[in-house]
Protein backbone atom coordinates (compact mmCIF):
# COMPACT_ATOMS: atom_id res chain seq x y z
CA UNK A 1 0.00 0.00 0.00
CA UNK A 2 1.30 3.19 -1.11
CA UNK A 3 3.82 2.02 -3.42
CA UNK A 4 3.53 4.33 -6.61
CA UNK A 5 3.37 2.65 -10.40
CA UNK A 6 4.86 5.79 -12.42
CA UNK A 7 4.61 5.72 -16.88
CA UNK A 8 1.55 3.68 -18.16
CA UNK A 9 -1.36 6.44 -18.89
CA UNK A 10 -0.82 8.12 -15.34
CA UNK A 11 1.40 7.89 -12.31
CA UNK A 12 -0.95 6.00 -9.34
CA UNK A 13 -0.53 4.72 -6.02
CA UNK A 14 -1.79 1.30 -4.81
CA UNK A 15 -4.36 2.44 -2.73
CA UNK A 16 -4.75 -0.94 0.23
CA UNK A 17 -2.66 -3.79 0.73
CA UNK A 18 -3.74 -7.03 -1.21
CA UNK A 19 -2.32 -10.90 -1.40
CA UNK A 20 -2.57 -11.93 -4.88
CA UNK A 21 -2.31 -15.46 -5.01
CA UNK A 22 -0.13 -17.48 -7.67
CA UNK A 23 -2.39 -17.54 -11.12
CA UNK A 24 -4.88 -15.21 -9.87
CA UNK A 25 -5.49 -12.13 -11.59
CA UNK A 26 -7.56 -9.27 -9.41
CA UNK A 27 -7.83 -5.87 -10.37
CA UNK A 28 -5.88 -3.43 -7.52
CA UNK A 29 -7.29 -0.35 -6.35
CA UNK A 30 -5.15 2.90 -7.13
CA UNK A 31 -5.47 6.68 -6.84
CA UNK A 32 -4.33 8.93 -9.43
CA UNK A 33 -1.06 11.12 -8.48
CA UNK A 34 -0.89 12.84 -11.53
CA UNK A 35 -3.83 14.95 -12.63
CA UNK A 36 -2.74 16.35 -15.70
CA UNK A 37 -1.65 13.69 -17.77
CA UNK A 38 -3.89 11.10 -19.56
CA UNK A 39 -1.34 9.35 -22.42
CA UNK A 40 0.97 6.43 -22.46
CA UNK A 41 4.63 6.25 -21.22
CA UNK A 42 7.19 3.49 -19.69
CA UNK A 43 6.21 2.00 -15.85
CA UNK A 44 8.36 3.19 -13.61
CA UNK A 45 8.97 2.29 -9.96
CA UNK A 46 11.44 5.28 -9.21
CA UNK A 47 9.94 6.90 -6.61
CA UNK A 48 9.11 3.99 -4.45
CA UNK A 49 6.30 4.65 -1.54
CA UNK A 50 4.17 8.19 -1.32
CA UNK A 51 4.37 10.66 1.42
CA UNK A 52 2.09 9.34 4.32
CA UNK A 53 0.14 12.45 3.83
CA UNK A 54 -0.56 10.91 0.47
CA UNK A 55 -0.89 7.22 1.55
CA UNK A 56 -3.50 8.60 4.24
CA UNK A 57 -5.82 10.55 2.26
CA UNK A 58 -5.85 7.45 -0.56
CA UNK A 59 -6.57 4.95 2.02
CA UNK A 60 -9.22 6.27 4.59
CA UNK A 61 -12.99 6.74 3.63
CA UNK A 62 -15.42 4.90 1.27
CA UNK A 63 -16.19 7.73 -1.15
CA UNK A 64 -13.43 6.59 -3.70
CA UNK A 65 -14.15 10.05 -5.34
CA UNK A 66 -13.74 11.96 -1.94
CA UNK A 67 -10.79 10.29 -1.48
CA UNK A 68 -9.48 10.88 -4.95
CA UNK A 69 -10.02 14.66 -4.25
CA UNK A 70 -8.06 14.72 -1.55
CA UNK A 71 -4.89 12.56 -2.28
CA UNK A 72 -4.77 15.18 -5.66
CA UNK A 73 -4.69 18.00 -2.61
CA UNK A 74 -1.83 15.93 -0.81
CA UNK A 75 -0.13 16.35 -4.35
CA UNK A 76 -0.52 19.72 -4.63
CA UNK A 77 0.34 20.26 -1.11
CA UNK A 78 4.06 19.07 -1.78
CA UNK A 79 4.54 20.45 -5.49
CA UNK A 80 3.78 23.89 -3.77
CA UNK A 81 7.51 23.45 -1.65
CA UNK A 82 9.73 23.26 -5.23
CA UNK A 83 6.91 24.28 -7.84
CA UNK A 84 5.01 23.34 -10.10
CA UNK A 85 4.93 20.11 -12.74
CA UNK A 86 4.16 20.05 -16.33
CA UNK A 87 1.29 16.81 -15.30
CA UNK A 88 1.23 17.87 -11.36
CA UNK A 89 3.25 13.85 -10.83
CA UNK A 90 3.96 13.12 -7.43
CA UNK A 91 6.29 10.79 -9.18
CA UNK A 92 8.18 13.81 -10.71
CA UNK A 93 8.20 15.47 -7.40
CA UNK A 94 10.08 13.17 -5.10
CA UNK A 95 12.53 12.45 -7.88
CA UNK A 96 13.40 15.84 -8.31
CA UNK A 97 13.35 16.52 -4.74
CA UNK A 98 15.16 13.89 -3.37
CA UNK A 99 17.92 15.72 -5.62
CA UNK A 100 17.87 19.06 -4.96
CA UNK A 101 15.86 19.56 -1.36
CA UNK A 102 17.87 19.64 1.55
CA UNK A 103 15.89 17.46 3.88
CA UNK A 104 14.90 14.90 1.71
CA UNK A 105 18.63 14.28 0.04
CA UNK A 106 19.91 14.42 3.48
CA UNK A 107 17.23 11.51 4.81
CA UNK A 108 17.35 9.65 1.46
CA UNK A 109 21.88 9.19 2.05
CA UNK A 110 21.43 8.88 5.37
CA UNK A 111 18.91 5.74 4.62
CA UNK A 112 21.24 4.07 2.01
CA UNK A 113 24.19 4.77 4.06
CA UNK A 114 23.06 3.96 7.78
CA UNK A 115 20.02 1.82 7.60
CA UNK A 116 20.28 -1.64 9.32
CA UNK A 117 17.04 -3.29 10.91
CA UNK A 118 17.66 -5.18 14.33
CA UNK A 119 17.98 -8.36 14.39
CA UNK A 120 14.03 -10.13 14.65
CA UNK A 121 12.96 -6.09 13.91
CA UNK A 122 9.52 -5.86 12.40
CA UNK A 123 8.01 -2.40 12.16
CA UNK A 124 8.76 1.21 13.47
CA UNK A 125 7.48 4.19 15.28
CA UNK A 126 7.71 7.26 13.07
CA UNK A 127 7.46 11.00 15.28
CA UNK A 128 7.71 14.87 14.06
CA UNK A 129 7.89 17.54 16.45
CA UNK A 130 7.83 14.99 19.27
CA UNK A 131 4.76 13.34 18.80
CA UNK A 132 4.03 9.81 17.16
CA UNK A 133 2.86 10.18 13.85
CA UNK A 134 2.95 6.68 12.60
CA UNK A 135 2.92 2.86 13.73
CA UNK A 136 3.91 0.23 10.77
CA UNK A 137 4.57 -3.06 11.38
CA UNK A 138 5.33 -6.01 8.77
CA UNK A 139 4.67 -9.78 9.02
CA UNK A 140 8.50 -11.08 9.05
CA UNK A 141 11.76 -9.16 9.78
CA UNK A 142 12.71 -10.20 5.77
CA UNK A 143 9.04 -7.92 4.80
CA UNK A 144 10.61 -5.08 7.34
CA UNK A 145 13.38 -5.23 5.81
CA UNK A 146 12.45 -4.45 2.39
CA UNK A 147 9.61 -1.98 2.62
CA UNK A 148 11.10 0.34 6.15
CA UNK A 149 13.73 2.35 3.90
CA UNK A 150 11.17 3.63 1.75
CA UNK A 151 8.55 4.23 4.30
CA UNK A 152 11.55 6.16 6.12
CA UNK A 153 12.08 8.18 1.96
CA UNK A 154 8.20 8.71 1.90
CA UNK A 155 8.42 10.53 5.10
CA UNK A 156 10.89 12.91 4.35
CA UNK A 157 8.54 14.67 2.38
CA UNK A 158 6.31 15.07 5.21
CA UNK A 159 8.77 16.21 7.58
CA UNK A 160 9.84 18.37 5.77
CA UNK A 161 9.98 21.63 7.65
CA UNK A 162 9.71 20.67 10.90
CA UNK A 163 13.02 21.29 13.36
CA UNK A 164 13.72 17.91 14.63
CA UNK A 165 12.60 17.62 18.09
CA UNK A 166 12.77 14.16 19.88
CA UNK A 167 9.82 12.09 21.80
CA UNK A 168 9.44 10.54 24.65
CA UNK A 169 8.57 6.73 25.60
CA UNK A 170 5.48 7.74 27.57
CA UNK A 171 4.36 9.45 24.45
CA UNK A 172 4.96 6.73 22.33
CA UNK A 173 3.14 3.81 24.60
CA UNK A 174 0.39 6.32 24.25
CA UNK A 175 0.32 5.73 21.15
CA UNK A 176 0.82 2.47 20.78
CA UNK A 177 -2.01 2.11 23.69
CA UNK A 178 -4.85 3.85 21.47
CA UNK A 179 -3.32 1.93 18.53
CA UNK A 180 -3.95 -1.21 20.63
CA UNK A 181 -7.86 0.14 21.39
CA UNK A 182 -8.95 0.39 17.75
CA UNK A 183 -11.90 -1.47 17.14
CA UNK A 184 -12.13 -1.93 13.54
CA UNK A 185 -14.35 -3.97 10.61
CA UNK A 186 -13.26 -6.29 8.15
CA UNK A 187 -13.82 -7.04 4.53
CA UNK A 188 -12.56 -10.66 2.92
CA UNK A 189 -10.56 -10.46 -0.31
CA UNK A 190 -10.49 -12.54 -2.95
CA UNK A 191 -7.28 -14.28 -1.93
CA UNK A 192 -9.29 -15.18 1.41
CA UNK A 193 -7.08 -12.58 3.18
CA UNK A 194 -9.09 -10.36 4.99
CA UNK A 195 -8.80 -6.32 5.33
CA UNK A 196 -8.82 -4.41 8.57
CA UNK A 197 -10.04 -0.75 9.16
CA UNK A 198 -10.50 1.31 12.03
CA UNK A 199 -10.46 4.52 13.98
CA UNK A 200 -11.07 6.40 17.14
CA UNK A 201 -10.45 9.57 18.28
CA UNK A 202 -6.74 10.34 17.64
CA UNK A 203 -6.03 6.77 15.46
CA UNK A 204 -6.91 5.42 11.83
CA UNK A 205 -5.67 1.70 11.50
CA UNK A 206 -5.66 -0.51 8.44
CA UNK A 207 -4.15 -3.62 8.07
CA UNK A 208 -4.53 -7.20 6.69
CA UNK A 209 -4.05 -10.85 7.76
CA UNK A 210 -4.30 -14.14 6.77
CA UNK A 211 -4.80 -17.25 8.53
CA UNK A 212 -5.12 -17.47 12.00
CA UNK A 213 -4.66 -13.78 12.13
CA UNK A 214 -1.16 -13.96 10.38
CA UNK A 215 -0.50 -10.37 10.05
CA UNK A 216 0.96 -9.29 7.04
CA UNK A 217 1.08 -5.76 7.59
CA UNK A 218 -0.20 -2.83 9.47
CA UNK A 219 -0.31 0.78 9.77
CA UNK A 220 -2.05 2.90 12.71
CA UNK A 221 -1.53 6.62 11.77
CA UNK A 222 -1.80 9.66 14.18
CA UNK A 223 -5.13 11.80 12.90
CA UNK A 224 -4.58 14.43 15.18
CA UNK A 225 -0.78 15.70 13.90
CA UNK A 226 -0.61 18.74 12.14
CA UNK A 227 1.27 17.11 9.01
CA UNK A 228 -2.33 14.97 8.95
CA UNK A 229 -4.60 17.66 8.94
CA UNK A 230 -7.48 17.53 5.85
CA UNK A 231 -6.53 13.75 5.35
């Protein structure tokens, strides 16, 4: 979820987490990250996983078209910092960005350079400004492994701006306590996986499993930070 599929008629995000099992073909839900451009081009995977902002306001509601609206917003929200694209691509954005905006070059070295997970490590805790923005957690250390580094990318475009300014563990097992209190519905997928969503008054959760509650992946976001605000 969140991964973006730049080229092919328009640059979109996968908009929820799916299994697709071997031989089955299921069409995935995306949102469109780039508004002004309707014609065919090369896939690309450049700019791996989208802001959170982004990720947030494409995965959160059932009005597909209200949450359309407001992932192109997201967009528009982070062209505005290095102006604006020929198509408005989110893909374009973080490419160009990564290149010639302080904090995101700076998080984007420091990830290829210094990133190691812990040994059995499965997931984070993301914060800004000293409060928890953002629980993810993976199904194996080998899943954490792959997909933390550009969780860690995606976020430097929301951070940007914000003086670095540490937390504190009470803070965070807040968090992680609401996180805990979620109580959320589920929807079954074709695979037989099944789809988690949830919220209360300060966290929206989404996740998926598969047997016996096998989590594959999950992501409890803080709705009350100011980087969240009209997601």
């Amino acid at each position: 979820m969140g991964f973006l599929i730049g080229g092919l008629q328009q640059s979109r995000m996968i908009a929820e987490d799916l299994v697709i099992p071997a031989g089955l073909s299921i069409e995935i839900p995306v949102m469109c990250v780039e508004v002004g451009r309707f014609s065919d081009c090369e896939a690309s995977r450049a700019a791996g996983r989208a802001p959170l902002s982004v990720v947030s306001a494409g995965s959160q509601g059932a009005d597909v078209g209200r949450r359309q609206e407001k992932v192109w917003a997201a967009v528009q929200t982070h062209e505005h910092r290095s102006g604006q694209r020929p198509t408005h691509s989110l893909e374009q954005i973080m490419v160009e960005d990564r290149k010639n905006r302080e904090t995101q070059r700076r998080i984007d070295e420091q990830v290829t350079r210094e990133f190691h997970a812990l040994p059995h490590q499965v997931g984070l805790v993301a914060t800004a400004n000293g409060e928890p923005i953002l629980m993810e957690m993976f199904g194996s250390p080998d899943l954490a492994r792959e997909y933390i580094p550009d969780l860690i990318r995606g976020l430097a475009f929301d951070v940007d701006g914000y003086e670095p300014f540490p937390s504190t563990p009470e803070r965070i097992m807040e968090f992680l306590s609401d996180a805990s209190a979620v109580k959320f519905q589920h929807s079954t997928q074709p695979s037989g996986a099944t789809r988690i969503q949830g919220a209360n008054g300060r966290v929206q959760l989404q996740g998926i499993w598969v047997e016996s509650r096998t989590y594959i992946h999950v992501m409890a976001t803080n709705s009350r930070h100011p980087i969240m605000s009209g997601v």
